[in-house]
PDB file of N, CA and C in Angstrom:
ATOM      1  N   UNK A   1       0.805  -1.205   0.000  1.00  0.00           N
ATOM      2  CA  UNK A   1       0.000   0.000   0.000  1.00  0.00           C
ATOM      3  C   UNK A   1       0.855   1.279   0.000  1.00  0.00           C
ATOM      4  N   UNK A   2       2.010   1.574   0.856  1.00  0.00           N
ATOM      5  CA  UNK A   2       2.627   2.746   1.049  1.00  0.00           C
ATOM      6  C   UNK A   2       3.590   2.812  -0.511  1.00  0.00           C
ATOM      7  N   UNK A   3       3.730   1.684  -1.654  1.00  0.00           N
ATOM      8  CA  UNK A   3       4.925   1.625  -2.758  1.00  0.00           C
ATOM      9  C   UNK A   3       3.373   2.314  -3.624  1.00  0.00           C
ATOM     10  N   UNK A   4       1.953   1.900  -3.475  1.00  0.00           N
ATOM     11  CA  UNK A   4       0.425   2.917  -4.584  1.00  0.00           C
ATOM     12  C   UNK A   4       0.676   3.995  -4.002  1.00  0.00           C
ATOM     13  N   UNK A   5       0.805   4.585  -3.128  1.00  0.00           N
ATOM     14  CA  UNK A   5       0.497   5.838  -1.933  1.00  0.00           C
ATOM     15  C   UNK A   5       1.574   6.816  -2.856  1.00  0.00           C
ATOM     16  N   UNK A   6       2.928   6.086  -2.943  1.00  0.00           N
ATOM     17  CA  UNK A   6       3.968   6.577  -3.676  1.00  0.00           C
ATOM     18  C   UNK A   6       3.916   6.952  -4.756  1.00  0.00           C
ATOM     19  N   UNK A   7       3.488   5.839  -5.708  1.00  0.00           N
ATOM     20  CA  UNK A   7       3.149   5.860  -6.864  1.00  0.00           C
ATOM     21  C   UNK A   7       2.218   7.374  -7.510  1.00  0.00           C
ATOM     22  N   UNK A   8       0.830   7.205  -6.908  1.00  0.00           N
ATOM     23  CA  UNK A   8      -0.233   7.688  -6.882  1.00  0.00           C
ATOM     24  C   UNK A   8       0.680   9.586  -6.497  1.00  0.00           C
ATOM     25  N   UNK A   9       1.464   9.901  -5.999  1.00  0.00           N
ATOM     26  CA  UNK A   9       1.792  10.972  -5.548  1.00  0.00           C
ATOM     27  C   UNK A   9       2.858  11.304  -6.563  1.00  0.00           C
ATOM     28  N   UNK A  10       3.692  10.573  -6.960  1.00  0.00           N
ATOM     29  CA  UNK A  10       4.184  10.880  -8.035  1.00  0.00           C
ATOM     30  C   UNK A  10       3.703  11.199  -9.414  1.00  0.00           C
ATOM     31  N   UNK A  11       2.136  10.182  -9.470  1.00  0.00           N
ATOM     32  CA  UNK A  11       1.999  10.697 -10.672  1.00  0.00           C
ATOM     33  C   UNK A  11       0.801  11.967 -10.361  1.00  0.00           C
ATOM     34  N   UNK A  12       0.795  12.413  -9.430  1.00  0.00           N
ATOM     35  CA  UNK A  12      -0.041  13.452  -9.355  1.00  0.00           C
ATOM     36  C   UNK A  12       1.073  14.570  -9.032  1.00  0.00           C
ATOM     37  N   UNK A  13       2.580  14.022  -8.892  1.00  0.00           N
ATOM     38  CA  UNK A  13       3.455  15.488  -8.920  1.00  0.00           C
ATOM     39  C   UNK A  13       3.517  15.657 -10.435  1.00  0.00           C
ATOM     40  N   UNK A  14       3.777  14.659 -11.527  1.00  0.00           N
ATOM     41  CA  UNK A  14       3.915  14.532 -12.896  1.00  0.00           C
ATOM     42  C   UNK A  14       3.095  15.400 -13.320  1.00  0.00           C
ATOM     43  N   UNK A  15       1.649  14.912 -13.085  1.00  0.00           N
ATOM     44  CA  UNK A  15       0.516  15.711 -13.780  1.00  0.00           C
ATOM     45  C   UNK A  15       0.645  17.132 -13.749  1.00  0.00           C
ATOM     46  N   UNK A  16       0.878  17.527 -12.001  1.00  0.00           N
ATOM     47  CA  UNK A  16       1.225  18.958 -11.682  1.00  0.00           C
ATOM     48  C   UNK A  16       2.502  19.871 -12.261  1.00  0.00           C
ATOM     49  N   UNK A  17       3.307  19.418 -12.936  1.00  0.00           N
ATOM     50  CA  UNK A  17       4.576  19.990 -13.807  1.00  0.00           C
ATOM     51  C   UNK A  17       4.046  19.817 -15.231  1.00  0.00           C
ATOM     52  N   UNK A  18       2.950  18.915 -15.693  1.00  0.00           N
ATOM     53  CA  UNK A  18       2.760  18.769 -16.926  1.00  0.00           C
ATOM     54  C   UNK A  18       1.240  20.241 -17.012  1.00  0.00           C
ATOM     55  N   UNK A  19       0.841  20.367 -15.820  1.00  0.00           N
ATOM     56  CA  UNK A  19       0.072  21.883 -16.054  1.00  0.00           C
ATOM     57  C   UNK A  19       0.831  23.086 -16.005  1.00  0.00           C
ATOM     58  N   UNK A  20       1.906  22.854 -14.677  1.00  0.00           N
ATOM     59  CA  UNK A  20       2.484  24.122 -15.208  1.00  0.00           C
ATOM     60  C   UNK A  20       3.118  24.596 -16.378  1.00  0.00           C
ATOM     61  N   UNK A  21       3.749  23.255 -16.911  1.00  0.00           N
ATOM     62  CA  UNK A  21       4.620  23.452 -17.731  1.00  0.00           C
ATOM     63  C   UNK A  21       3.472  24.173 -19.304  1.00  0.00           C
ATOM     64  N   UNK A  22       2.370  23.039 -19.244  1.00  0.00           N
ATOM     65  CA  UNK A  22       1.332  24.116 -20.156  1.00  0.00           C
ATOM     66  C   UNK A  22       1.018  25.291 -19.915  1.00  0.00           C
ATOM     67  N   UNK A  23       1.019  25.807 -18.981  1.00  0.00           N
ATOM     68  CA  UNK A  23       0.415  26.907 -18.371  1.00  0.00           C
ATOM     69  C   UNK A  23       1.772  28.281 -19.418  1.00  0.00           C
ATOM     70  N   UNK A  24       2.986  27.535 -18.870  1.00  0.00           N
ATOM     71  CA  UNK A  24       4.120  28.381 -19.087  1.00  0.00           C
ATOM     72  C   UNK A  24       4.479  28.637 -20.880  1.00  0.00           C
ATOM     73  N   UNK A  25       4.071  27.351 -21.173  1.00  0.00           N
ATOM     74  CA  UNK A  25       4.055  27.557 -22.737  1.00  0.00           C
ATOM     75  C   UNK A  25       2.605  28.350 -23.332  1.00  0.00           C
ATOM     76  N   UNK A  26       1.718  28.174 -22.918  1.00  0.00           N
ATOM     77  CA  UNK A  26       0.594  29.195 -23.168  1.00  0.00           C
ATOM     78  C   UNK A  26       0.915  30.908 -23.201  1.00  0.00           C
ATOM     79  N   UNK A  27       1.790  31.332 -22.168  1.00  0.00           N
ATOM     80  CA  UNK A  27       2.401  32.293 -21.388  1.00  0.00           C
ATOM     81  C   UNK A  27       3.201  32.786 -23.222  1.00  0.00           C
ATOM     82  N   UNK A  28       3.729  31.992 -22.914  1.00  0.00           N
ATOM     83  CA  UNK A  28       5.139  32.078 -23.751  1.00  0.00           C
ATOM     84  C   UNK A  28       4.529  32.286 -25.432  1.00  0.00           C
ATOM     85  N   UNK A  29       3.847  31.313 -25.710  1.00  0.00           N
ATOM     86  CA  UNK A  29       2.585  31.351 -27.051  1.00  0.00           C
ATOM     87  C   UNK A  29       2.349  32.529 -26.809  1.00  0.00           C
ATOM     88  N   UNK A  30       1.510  33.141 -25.923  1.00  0.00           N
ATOM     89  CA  UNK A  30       0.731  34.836 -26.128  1.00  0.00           C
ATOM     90  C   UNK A  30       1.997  36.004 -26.166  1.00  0.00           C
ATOM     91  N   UNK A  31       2.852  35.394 -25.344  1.00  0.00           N
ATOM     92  CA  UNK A  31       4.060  36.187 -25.368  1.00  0.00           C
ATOM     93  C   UNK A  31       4.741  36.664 -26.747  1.00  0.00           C
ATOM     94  N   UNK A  32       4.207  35.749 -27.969  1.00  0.00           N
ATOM     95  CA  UNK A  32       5.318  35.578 -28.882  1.00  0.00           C
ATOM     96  C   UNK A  32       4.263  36.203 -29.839  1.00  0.00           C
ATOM     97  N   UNK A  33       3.135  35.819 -29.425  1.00  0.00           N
ATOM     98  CA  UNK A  33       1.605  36.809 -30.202  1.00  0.00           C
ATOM     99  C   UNK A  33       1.948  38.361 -30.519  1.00  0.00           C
ATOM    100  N   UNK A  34       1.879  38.399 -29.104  1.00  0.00           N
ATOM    101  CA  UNK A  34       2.545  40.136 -29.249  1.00  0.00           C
ATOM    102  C   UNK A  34       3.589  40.708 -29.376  1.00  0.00           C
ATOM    103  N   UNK A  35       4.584  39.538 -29.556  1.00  0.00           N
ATOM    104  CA  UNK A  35       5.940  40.261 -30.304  1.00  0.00           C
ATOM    105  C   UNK A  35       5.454  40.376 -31.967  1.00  0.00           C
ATOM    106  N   UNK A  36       5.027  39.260 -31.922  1.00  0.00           N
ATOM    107  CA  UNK A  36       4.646  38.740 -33.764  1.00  0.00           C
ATOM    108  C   UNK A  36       3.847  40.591 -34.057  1.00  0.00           C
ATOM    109  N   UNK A  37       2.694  40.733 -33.467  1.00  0.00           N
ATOM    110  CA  UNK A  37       1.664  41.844 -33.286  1.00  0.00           C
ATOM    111  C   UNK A  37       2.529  43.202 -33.519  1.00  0.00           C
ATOM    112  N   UNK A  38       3.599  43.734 -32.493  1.00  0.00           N
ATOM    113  CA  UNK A  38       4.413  44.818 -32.367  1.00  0.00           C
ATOM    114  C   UNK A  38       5.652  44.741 -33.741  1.00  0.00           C
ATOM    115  N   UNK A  39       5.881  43.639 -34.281  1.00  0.00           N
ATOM    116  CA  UNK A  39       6.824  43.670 -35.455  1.00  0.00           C
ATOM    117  C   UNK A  39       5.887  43.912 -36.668  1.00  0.00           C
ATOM    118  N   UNK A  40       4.934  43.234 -36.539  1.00  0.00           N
ATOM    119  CA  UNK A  40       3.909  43.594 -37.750  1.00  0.00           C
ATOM    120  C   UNK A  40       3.459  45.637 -37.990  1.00  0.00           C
ATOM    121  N   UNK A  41       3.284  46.073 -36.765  1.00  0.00           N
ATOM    122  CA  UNK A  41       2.995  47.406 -36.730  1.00  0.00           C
ATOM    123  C   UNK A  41       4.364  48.123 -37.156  1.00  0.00           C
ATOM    124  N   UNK A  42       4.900  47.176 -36.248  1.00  0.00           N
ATOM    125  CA  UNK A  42       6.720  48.204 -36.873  1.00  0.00           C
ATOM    126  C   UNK A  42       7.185  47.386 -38.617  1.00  0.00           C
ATOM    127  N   UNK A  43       6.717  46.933 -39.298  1.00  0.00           N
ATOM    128  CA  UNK A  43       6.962  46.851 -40.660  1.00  0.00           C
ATOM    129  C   UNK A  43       5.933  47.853 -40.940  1.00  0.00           C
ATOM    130  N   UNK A  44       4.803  48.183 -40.697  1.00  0.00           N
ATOM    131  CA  UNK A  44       3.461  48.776 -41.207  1.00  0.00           C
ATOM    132  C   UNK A  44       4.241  50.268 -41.134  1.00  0.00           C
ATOM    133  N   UNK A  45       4.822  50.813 -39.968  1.00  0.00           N
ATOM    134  CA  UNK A  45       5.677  52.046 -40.178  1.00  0.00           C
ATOM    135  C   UNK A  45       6.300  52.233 -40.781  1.00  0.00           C
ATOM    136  N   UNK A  46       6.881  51.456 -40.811  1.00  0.00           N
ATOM    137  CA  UNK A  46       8.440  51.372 -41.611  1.00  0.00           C
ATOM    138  C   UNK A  46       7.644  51.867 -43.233  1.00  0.00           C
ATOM    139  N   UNK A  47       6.937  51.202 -43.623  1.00  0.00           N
ATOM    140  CA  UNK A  47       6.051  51.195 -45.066  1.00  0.00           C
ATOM    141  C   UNK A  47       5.707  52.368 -45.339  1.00  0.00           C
ATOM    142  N   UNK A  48       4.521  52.984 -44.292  1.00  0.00           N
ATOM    143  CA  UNK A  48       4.938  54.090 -44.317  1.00  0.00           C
ATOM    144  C   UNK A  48       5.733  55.630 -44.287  1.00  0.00           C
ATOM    145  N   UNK A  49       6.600  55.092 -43.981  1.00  0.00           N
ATOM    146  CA  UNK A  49       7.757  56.191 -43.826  1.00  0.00           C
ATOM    147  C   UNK A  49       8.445  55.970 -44.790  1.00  0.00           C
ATOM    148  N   UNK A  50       8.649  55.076 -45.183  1.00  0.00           N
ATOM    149  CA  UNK A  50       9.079  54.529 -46.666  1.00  0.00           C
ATOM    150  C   UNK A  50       8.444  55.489 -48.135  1.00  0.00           C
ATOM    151  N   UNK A  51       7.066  55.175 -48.064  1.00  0.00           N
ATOM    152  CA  UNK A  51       6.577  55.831 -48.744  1.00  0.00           C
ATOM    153  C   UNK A  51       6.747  57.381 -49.013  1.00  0.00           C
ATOM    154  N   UNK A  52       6.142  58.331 -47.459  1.00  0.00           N
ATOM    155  CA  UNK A  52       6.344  59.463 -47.356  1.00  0.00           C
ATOM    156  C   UNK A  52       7.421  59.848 -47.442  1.00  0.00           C
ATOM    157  N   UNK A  53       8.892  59.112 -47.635  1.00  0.00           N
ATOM    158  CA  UNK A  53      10.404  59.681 -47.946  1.00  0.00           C
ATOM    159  C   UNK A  53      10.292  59.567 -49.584  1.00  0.00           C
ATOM    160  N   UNK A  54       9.938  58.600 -50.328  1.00  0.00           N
ATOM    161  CA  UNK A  54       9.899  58.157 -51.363  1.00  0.00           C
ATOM    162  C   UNK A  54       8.840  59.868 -52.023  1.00  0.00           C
ATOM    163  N   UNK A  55       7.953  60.141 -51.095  1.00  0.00           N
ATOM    164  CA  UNK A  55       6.867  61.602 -51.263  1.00  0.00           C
ATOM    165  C   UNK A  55       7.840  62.515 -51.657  1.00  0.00           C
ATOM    166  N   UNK A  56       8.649  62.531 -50.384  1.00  0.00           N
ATOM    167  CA  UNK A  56       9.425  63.962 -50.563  1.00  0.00           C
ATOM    168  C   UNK A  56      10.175  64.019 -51.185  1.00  0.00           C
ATOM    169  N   UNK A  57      11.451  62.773 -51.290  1.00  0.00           N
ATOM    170  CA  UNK A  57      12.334  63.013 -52.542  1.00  0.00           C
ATOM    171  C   UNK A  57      11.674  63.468 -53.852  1.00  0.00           C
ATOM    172  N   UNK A  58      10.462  62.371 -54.644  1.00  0.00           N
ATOM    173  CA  UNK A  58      10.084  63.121 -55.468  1.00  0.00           C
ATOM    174  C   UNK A  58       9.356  65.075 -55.695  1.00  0.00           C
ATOM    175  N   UNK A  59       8.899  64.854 -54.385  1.00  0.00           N
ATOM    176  CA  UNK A  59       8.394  66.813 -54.323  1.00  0.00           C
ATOM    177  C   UNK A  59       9.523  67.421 -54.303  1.00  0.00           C
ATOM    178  N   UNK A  60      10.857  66.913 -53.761  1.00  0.00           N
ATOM    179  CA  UNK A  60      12.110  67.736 -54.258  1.00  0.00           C
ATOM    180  C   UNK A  60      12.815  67.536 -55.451  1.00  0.00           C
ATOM    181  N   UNK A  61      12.684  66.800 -55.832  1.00  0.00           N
ATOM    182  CA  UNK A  61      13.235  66.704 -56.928  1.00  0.00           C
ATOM    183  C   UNK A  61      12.301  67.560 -57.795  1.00  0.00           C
ATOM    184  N   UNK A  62      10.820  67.704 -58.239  1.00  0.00           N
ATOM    185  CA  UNK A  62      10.100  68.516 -58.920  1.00  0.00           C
ATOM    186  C   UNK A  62      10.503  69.649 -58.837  1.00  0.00           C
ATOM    187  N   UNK A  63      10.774  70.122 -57.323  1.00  0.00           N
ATOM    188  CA  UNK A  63      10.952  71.636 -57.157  1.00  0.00           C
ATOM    189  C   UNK A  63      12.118  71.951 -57.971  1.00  0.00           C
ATOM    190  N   UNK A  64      13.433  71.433 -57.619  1.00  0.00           N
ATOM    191  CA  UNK A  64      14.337  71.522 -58.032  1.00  0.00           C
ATOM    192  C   UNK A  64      14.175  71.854 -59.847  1.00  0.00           C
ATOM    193  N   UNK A  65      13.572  70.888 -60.563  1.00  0.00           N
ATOM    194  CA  UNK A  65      13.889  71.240 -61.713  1.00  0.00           C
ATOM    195  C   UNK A  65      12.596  72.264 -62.038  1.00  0.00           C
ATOM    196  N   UNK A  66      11.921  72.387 -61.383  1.00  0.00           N
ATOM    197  CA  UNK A  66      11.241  73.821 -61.438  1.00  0.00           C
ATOM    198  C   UNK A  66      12.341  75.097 -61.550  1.00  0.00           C
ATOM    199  N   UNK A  67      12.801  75.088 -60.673  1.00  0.00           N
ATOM    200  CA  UNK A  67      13.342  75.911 -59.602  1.00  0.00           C
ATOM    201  C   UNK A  67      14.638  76.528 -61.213  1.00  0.00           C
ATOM    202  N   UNK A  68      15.330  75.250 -61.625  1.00  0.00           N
ATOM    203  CA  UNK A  68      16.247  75.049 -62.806  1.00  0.00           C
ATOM    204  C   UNK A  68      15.679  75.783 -63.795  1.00  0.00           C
ATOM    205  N   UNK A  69      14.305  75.596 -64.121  1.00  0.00           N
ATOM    206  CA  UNK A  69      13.673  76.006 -65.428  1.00  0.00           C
ATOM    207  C   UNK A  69      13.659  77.577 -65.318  1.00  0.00           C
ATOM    208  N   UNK A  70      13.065  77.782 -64.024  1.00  0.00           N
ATOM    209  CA  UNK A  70      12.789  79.841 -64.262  1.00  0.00           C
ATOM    210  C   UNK A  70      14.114  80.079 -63.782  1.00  0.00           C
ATOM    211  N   UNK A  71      15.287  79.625 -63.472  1.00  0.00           N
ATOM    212  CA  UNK A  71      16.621  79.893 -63.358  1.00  0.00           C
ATOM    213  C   UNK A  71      16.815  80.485 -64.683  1.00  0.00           C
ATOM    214  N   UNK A  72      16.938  78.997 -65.526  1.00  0.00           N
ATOM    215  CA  UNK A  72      16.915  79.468 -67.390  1.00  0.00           C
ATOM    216  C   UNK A  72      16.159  80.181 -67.795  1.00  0.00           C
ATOM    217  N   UNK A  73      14.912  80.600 -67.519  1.00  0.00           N
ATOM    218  CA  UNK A  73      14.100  81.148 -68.487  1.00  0.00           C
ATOM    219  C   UNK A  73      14.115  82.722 -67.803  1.00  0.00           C
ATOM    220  N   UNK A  74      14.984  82.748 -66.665  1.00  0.00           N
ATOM    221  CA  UNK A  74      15.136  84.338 -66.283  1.00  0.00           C
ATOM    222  C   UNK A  74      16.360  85.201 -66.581  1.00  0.00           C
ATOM    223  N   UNK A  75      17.434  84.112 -66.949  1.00  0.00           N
ATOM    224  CA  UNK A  75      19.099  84.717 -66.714  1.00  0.00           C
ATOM    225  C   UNK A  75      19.159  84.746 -68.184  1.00  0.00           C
ATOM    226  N   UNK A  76      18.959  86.220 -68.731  1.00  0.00           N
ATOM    227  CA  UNK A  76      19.594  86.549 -69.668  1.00  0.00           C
ATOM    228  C   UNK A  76      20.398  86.281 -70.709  1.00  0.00           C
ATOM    229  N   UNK A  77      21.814  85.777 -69.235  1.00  0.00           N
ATOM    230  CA  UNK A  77      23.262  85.229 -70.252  1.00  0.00           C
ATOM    231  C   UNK A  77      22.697  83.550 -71.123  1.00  0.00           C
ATOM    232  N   UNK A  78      21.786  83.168 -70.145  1.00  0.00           N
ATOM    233  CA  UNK A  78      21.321  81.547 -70.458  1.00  0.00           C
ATOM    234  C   UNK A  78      20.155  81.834 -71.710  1.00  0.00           C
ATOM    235  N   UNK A  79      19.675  82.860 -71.688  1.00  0.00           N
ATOM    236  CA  UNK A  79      18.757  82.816 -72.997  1.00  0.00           C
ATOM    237  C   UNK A  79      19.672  83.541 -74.135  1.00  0.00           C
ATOM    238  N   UNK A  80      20.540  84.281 -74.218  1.00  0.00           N
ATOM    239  CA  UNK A  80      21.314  84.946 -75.196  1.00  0.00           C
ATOM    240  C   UNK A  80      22.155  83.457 -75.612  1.00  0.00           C
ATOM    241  N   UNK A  81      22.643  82.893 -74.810  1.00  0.00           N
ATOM    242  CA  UNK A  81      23.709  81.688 -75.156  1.00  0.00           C
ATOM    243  C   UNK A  81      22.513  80.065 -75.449  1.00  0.00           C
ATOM    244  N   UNK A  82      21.691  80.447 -75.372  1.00  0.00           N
ATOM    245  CA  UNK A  82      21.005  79.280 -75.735  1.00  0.00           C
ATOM    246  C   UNK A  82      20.339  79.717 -77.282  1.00  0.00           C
ATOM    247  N   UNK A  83      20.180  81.164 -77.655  1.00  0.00           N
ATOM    248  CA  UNK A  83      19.972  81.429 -78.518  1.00  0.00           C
ATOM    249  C   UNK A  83      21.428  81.279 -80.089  1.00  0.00           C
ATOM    250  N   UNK A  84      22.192  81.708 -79.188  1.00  0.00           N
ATOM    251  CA  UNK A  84      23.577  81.733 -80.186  1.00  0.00           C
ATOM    252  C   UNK A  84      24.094  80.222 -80.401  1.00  0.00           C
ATOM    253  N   UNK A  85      23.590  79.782 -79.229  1.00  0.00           N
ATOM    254  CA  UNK A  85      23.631  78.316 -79.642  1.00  0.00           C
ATOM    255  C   UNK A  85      22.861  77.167 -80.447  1.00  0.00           C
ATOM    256  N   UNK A  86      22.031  77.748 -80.573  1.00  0.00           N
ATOM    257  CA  UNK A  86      20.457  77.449 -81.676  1.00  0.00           C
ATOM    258  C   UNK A  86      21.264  78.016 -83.342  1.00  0.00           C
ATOM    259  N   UNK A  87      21.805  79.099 -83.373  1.00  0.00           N
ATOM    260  CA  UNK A  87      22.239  79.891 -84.109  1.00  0.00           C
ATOM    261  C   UNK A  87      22.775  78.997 -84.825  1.00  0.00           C
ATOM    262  N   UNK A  88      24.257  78.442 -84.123  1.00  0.00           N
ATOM    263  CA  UNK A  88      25.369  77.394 -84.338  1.00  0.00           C
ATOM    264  C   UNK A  88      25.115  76.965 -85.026  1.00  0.00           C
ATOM    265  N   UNK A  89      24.077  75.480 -84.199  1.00  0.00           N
ATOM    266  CA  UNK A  89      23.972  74.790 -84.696  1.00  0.00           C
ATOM    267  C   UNK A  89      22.911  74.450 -85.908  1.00  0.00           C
ATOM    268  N   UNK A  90      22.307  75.566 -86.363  1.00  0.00           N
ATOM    269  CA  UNK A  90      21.307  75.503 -87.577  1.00  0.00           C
ATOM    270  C   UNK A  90      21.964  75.796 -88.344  1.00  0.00           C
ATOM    271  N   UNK A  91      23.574  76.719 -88.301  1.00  0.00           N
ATOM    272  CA  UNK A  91      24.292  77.346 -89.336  1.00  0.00           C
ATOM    273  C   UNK A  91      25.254  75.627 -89.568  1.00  0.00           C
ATOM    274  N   UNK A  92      25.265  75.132 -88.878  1.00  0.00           N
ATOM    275  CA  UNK A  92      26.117  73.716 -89.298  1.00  0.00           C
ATOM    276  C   UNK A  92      25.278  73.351 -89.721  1.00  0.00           C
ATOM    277  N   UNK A  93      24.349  72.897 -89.788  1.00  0.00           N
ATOM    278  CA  UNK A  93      22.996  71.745 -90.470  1.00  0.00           C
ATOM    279  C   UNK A  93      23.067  72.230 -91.675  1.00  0.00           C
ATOM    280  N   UNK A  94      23.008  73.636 -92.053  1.00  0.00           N
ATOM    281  CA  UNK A  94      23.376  73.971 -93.390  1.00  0.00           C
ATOM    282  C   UNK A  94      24.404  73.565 -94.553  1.00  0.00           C
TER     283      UNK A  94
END
């Protein structure tokens, strides 16, 4: 009787490490939920910020060759020399 008594207590310590031990992997499962959860939001930023850099380079870059064009189409020396240079090269085509 006292070698069942034994028995019987051991496998009810077994059982009791086989809950905690679920208990701890459950823990650990939700644990890994919300890492999974917080990396997903931080790619979702990332995407966006991605984008809105991808925004601005192009709005600078527009400006810029804006910015280039009434440069040329205001400076004088650039329309006199774009003209003499039109000149040139129509007098070679000849």
């Amino acid at each position: 009787r006292p070698a069942a008594n034994s028995l019987y207590s051991s496998i009810s310590d077994l059982n009791n490490q086989l809950v905690l031990q679920e208990e701890q992997l459950l823990e650990r499962k939700s644990h890994l939920s919300d890492i999974e959860y917080e990396l997903e939001k931080s790619r979702s930023k990332e995407t966006k910020l991605e984008r809105s850099l991808a925004d601005v380079i192009t709005k600078l870059e527009r400006d810029r060759l804006k910015f280039q064009a009434n440069d040329i189409k205001n400076d004088p020396d650039s329309n006199s020399n774009n003209s003499n240079n039109n000149t040139v090269i129509i007098a070679e085509n000849k």
